[in-house]
N, C-alpha and C. Protein backbone atom coordinates (compact mmCIF):
# COMPACT_ATOMS: atom_id res chain seq x y z
N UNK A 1 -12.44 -37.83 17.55
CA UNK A 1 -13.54 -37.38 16.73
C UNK A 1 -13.88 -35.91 17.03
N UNK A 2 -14.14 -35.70 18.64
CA UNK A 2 -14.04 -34.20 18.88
C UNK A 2 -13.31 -33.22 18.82
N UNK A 3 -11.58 -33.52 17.71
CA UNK A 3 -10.75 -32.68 17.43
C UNK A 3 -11.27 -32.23 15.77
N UNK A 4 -11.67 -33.67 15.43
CA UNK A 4 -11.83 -33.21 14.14
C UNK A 4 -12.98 -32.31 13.65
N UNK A 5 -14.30 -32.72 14.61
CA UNK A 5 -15.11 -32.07 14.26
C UNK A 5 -14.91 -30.10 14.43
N UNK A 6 -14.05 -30.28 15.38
CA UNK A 6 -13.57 -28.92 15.75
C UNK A 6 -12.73 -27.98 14.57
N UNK A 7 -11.83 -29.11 14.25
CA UNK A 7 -10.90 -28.27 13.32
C UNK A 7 -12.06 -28.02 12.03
N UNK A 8 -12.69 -29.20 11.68
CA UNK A 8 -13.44 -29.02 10.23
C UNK A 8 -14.70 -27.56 10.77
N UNK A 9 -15.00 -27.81 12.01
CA UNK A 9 -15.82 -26.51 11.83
C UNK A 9 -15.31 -25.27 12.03
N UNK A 10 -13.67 -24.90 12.61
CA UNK A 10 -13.01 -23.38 12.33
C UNK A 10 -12.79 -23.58 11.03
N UNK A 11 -12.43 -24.93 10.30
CA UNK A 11 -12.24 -24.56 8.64
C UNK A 11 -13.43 -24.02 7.72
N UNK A 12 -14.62 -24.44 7.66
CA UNK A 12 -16.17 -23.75 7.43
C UNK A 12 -16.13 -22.34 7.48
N UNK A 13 -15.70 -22.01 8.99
CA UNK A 13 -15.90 -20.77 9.47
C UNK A 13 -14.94 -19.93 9.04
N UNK A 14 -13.82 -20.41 9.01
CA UNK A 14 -12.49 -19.00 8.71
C UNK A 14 -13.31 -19.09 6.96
N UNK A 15 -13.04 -19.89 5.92
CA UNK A 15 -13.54 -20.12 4.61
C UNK A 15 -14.21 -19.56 4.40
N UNK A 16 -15.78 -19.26 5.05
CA UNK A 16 -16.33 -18.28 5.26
C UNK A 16 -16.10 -16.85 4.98
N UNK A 17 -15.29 -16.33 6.17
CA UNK A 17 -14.90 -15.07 6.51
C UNK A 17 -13.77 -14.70 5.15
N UNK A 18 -13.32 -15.71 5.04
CA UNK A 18 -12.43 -15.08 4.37
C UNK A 18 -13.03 -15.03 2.32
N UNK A 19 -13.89 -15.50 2.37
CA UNK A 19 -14.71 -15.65 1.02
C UNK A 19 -15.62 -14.40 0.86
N UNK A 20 -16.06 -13.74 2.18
CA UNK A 20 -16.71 -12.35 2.46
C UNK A 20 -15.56 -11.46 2.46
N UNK A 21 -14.61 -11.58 2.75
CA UNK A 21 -13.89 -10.57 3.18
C UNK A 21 -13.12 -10.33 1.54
N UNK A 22 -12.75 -11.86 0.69
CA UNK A 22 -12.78 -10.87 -1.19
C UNK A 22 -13.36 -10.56 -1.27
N UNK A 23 -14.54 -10.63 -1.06
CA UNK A 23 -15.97 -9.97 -1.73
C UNK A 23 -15.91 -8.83 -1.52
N UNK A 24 -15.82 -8.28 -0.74
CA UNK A 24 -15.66 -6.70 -0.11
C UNK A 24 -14.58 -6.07 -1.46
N UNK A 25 -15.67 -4.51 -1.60
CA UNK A 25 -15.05 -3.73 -2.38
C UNK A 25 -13.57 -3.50 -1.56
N UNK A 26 -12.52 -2.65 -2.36
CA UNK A 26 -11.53 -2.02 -1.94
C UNK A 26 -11.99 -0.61 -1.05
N UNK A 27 -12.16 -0.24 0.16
CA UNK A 27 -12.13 1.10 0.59
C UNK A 27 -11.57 2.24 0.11
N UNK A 28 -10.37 1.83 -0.73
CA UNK A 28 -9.57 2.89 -0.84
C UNK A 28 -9.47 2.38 -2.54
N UNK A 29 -10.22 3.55 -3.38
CA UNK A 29 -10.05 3.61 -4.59
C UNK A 29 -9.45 4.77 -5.82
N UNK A 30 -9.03 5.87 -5.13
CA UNK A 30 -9.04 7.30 -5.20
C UNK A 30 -7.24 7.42 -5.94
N UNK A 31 -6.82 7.47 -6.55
CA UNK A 31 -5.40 7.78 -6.65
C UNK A 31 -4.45 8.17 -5.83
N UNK A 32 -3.56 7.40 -5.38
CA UNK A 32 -2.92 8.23 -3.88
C UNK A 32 -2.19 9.19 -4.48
N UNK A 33 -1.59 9.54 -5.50
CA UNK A 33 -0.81 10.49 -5.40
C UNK A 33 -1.76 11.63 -5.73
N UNK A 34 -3.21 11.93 -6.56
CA UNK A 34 -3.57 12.87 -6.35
C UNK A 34 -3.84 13.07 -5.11
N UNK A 35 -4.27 12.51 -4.44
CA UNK A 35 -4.86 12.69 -2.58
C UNK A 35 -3.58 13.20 -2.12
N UNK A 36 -2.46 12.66 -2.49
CA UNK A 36 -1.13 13.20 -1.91
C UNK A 36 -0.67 14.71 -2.28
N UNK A 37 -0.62 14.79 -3.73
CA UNK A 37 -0.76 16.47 -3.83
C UNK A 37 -1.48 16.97 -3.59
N UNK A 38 -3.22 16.86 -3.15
CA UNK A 38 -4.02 17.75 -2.34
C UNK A 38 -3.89 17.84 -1.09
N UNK A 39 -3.09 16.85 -0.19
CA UNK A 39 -2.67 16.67 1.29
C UNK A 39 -1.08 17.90 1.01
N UNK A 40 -0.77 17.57 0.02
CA UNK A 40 0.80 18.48 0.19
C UNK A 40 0.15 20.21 -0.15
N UNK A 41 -0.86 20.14 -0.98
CA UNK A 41 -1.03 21.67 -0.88
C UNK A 41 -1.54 22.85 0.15
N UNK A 42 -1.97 21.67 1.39
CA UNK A 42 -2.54 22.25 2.48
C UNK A 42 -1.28 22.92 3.62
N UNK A 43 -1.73 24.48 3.98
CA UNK A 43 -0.30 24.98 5.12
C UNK A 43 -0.16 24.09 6.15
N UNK A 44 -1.72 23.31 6.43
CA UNK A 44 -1.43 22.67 7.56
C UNK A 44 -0.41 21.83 7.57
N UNK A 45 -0.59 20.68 6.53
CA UNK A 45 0.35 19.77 6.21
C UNK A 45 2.21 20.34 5.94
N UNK A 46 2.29 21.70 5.30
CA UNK A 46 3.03 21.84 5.36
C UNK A 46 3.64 22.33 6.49
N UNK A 47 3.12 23.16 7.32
CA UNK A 47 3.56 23.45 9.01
C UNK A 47 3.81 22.08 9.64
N UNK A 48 3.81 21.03 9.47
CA UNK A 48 4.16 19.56 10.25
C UNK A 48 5.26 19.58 9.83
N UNK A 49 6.24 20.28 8.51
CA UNK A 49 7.32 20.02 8.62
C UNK A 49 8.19 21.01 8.24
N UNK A 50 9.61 20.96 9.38
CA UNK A 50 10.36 22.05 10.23
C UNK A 50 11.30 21.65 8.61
N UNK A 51 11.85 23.04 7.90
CA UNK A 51 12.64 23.13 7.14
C UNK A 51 13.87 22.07 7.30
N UNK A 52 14.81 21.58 6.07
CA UNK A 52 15.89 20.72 6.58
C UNK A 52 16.69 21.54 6.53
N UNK A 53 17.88 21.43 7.73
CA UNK A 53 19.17 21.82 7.98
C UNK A 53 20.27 21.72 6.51
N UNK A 54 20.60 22.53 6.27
CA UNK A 54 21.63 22.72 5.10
C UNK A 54 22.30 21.38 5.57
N UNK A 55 22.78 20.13 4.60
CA UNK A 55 23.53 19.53 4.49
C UNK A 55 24.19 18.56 3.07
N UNK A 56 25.39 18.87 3.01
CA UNK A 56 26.36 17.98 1.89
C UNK A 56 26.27 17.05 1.99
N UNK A 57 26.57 15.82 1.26
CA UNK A 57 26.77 14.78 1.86
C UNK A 57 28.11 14.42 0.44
N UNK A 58 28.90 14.13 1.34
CA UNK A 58 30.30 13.73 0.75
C UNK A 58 30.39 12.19 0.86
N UNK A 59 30.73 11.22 -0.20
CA UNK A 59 30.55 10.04 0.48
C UNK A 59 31.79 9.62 -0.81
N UNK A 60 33.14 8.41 0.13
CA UNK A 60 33.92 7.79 -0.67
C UNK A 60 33.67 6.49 -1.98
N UNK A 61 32.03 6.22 -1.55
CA UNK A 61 31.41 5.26 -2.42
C UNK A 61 30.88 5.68 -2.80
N UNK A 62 29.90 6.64 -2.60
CA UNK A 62 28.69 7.26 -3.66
C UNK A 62 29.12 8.09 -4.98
N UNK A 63 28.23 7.74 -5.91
CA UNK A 63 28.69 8.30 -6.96
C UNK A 63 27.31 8.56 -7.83
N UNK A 64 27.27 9.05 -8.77
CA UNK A 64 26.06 10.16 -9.58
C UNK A 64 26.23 9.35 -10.58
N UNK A 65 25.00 8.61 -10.78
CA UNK A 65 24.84 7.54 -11.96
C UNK A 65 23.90 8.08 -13.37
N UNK A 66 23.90 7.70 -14.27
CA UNK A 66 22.29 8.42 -15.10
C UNK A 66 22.15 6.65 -15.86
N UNK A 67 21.11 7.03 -16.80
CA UNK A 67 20.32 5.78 -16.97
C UNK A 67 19.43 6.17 -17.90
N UNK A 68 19.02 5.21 -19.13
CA UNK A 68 18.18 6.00 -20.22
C UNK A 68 16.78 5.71 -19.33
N UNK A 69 16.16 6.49 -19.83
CA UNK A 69 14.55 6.60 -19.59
C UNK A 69 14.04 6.71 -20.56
N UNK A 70 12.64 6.27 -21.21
CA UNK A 70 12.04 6.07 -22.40
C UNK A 70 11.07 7.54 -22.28
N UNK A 71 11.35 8.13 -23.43
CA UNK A 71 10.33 9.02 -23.71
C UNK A 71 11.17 10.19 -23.30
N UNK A 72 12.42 10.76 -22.77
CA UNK A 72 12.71 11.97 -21.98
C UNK A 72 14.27 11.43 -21.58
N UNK A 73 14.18 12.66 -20.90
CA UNK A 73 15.42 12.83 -20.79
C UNK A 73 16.50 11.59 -19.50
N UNK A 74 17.33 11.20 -19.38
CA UNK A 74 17.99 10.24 -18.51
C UNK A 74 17.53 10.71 -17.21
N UNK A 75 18.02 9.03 -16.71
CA UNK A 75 16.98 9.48 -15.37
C UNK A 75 18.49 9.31 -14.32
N UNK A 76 18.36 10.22 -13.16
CA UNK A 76 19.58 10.42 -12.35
C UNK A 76 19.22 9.13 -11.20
N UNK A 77 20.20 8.83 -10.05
CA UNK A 77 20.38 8.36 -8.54
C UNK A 77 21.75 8.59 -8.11
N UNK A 78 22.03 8.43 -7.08
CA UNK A 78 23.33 8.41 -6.28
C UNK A 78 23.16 6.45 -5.78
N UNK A 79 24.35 6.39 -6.47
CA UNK A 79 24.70 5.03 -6.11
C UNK A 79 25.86 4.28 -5.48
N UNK A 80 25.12 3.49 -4.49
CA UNK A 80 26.24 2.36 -3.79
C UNK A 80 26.11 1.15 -4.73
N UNK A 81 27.39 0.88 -4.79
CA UNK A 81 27.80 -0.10 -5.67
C UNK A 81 28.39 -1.38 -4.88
N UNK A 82 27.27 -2.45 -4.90
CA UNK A 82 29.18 -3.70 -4.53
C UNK A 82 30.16 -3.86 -5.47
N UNK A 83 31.19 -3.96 -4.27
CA UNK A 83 32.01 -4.08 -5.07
C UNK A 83 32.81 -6.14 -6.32
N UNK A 84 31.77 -6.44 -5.82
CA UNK A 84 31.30 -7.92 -6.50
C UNK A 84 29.83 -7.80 -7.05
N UNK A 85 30.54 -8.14 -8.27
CA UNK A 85 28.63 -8.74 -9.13
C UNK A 85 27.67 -8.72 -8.54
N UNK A 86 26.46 -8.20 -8.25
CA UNK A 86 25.18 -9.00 -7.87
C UNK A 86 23.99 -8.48 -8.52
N UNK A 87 22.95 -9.47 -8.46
CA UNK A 87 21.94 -8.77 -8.90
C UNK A 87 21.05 -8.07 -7.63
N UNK A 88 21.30 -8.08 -6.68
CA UNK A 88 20.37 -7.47 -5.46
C UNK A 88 20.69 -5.98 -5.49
N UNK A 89 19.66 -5.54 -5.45
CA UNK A 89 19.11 -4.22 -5.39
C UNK A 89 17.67 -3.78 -4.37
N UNK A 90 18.55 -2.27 -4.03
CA UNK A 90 17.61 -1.61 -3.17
C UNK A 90 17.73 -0.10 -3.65
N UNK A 91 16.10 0.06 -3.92
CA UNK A 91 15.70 1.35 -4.58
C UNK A 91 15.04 2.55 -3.30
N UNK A 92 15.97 3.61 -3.67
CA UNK A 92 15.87 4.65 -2.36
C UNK A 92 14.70 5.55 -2.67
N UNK A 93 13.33 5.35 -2.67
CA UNK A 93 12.56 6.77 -2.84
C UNK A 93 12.38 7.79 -2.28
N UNK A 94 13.26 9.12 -2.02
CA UNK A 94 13.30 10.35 -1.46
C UNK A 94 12.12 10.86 -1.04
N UNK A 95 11.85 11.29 0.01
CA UNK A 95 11.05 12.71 0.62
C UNK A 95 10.47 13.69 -0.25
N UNK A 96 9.65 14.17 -0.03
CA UNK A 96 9.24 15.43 -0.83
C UNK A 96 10.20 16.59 -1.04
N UNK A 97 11.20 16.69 -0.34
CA UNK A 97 12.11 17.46 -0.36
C UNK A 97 12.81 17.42 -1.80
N UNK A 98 13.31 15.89 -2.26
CA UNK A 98 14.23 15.81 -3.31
C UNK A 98 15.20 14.91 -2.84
N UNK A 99 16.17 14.41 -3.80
CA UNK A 99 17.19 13.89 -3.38
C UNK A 99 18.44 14.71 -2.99
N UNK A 100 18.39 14.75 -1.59
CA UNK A 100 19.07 15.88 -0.76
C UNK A 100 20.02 14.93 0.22
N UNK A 101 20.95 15.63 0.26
CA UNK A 101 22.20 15.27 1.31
C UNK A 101 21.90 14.16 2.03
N UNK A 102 20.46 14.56 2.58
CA UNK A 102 20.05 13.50 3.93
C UNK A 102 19.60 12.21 3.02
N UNK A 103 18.91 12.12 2.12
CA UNK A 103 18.83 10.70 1.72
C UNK A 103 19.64 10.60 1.04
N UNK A 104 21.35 11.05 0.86
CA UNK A 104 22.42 10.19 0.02
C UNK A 104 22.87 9.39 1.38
N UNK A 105 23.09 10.65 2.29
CA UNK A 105 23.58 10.04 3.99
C UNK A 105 22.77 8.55 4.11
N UNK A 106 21.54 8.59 4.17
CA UNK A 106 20.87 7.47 4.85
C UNK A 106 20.95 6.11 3.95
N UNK A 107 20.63 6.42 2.30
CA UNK A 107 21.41 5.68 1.54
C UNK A 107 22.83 4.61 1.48
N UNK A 108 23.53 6.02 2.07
CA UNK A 108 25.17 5.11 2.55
C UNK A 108 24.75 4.20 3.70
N UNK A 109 24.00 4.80 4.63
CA UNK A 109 23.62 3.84 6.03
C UNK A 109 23.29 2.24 5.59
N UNK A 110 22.32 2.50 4.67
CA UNK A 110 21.70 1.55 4.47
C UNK A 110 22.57 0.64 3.32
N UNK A 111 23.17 0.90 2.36
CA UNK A 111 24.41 0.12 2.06
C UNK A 111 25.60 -0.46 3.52
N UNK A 112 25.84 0.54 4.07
CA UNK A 112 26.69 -0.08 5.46
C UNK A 112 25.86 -1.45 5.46
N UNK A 113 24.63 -0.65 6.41
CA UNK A 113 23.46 -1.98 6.97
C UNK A 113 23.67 -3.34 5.87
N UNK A 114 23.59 -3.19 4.97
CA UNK A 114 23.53 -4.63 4.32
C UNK A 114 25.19 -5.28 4.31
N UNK A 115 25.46 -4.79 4.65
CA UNK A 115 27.43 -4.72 4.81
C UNK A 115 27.59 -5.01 3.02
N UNK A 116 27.27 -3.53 2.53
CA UNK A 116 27.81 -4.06 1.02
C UNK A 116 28.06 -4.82 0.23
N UNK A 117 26.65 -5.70 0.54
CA UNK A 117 26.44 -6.69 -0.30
C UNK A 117 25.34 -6.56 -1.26
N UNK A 118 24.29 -5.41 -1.44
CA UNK A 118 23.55 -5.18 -2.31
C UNK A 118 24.16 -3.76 -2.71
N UNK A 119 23.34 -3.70 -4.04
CA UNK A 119 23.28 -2.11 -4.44
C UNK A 119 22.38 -1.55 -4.31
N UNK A 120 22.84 -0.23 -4.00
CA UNK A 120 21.43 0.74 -3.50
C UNK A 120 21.53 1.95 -4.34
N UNK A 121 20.45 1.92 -4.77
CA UNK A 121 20.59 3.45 -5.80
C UNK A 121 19.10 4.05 -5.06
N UNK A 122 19.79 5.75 -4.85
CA UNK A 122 18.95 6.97 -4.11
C UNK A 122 18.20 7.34 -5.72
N UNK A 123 17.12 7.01 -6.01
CA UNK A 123 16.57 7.82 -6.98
C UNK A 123 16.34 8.64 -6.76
N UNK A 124 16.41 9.77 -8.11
CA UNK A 124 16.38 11.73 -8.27
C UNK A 124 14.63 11.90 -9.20
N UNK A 125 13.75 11.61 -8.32
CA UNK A 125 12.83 11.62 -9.64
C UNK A 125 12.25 13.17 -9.64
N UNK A 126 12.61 14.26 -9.11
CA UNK A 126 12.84 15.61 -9.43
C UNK A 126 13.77 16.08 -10.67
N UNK A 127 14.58 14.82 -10.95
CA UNK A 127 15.25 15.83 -12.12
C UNK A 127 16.70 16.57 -11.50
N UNK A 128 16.46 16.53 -10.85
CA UNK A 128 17.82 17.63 -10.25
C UNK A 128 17.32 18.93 -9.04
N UNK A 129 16.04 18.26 -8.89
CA UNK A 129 15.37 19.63 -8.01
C UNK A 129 15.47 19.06 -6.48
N UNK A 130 15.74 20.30 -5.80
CA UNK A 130 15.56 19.98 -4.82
C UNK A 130 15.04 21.18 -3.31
N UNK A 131 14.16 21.04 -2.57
CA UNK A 131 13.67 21.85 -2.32
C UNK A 131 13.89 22.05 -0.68
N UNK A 132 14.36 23.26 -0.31
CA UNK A 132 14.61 23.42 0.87
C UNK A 132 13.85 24.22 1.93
N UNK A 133 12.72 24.91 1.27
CA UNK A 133 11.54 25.07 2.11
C UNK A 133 10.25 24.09 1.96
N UNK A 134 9.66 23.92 3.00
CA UNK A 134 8.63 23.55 3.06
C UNK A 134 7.46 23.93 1.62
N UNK A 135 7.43 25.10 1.34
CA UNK A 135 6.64 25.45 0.11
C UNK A 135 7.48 24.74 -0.87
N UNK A 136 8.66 25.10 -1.23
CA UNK A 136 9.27 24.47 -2.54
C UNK A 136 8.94 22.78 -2.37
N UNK A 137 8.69 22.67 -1.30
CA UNK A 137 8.96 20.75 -1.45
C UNK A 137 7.23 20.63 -1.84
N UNK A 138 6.27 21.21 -1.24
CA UNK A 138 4.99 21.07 -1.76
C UNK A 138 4.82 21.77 -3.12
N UNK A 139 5.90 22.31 -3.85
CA UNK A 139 5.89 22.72 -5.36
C UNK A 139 6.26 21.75 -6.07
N UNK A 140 7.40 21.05 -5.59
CA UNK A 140 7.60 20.48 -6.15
C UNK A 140 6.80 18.76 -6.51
N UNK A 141 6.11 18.32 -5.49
CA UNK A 141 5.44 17.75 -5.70
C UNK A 141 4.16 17.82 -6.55
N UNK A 142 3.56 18.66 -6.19
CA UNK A 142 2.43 19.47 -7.04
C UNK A 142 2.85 19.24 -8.60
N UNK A 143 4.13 19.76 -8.93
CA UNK A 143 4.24 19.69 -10.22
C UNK A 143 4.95 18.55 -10.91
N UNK A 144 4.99 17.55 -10.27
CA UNK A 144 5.90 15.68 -10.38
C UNK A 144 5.14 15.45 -11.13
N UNK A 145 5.45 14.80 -12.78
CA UNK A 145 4.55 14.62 -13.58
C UNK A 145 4.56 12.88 -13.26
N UNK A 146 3.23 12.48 -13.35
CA UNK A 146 3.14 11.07 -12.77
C UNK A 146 4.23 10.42 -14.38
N UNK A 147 3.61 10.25 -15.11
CA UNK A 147 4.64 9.59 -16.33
C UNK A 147 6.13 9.04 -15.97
N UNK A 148 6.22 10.60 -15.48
CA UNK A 148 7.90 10.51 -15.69
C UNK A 148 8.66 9.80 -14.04
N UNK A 149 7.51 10.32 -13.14
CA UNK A 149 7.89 9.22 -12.15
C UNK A 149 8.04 8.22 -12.27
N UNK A 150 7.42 7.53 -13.17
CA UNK A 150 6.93 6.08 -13.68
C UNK A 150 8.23 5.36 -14.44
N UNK A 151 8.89 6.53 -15.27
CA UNK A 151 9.43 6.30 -16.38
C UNK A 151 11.00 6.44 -15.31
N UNK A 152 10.98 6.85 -14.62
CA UNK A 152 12.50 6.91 -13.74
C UNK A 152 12.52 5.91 -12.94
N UNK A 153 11.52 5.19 -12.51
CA UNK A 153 11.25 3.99 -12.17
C UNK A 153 11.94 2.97 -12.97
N UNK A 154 10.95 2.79 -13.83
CA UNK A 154 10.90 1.60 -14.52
C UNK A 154 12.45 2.14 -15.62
N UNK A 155 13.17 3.18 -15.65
CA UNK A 155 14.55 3.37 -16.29
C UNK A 155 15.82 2.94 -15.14
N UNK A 156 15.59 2.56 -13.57
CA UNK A 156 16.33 2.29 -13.44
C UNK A 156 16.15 0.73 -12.95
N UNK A 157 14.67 -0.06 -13.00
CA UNK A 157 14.52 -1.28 -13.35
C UNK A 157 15.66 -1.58 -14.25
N UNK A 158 15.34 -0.91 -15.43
CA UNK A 158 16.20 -1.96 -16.21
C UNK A 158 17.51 -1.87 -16.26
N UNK A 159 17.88 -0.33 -15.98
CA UNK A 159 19.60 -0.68 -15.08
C UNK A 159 19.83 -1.61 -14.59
N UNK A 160 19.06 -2.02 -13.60
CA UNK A 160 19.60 -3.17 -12.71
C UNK A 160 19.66 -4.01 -13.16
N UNK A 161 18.69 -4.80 -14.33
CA UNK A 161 19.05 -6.01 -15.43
C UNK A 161 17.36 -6.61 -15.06
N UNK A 162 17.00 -7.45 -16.00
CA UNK A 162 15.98 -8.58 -16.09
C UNK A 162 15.79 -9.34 -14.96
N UNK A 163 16.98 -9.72 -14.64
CA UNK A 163 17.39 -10.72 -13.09
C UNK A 163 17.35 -10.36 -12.36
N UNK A 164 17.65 -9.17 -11.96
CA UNK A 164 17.72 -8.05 -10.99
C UNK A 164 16.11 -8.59 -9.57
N UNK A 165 17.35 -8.69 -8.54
CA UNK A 165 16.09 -8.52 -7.29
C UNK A 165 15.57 -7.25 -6.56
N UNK A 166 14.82 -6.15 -6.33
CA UNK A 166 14.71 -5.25 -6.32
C UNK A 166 13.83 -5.11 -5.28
N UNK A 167 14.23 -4.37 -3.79
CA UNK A 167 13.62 -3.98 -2.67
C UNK A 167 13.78 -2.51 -3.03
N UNK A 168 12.59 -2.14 -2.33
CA UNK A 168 12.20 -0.37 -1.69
C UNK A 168 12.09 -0.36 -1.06
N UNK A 169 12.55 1.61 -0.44
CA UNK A 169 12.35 1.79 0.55
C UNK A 169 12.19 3.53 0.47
N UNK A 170 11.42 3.88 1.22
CA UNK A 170 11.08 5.34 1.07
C UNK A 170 10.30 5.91 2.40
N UNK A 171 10.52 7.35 2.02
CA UNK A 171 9.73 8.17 3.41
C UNK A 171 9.19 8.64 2.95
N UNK A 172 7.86 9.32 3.53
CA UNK A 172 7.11 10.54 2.77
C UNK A 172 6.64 10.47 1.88
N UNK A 173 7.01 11.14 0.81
CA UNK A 173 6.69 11.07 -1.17
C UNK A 173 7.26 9.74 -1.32
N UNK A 174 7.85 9.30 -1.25
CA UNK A 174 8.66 7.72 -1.26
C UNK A 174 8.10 6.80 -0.80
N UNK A 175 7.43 7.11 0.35
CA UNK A 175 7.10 5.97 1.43
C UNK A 175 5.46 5.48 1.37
N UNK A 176 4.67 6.34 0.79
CA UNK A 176 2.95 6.95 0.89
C UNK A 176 2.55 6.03 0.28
């Protein structure tokens, strides 16, 4: 009897807490990506990060895909492909930098990592830009029209198909 009364009264109590705790507004209501281009326009923010090292990235699987996008022009990624059917997918969201050498590199990693059994496409939602100072990468963000982020998104959703299972993964502008 003294287990039950126990469990029924943490059940009261968590029920409780947790019936207050929907109730509670959201803290955070503000648009992150404007907060994010006012965090990217600051030197401070930009002095946290050391220019990237010039790098290519040459890869025997990767390859330069495009994809319609509604409203504009095709939307780009660098893609690992299995080499068998699947619908699993993993979507690469780039750095403020752009889609640069280092996230085709880490891209391939992360195809390795799954031992090439999903597809991974590096989305380009710059367009083709890519920025190798610290200022250009906070330009370029600054001027990312939300739409078309949206629309390179949801253009390579439907690449992948209806069925399509779809993980992310991102740093930075990608990751926020």
């Amino acid at each position: 009897m003294l287990r039950f009364l126990l469990f029924t009264g943490c059940l009261a109590v968590s029920s409780g807490l947790i019936l207050n705790y929907n109730q509670q507004e959201a803290p955070f209501t503000s648009d992150a990506m404007d907060e994010f281009i006012t965090l990217c326009a600051s030197p401070s923010f930009q002095n946290l990060h050391d220019n990237p090292l010039p790098y290519h990235h040459h890869s025997e699987q990767g390859q330069d895909i495009t994809f319609p996008v509604e409203g504009g022009e095709s939307g780009q990624a660098y893609a690992f492909m299995t080499k068998e059917e699947t619908n699993k997918y993993v979507f690469v969201i780039h750095e403020w930098w752009g889609l640069n050498g280092h996230i085709k590199r880490e891209a391939e990693r992360l195809f390795e990592d799954l031992d090439r059994q999903v597809n991974v496409l590096a989305l380009d939602l710059y367009d083709g830009q890519v920025g190798t100072t610290r200022e250009e990468a906070s330009q370029l963000v600054r001027s990312a029209d939300n739409d078309r982020l949206f629309a390179i998104i949801e253009g390579a959703r439907a690449h992948a198909g209806d069925d399509a299972e779809i993980g992310t993964i991102g740093w930075c502008f990608g990751g926020g």
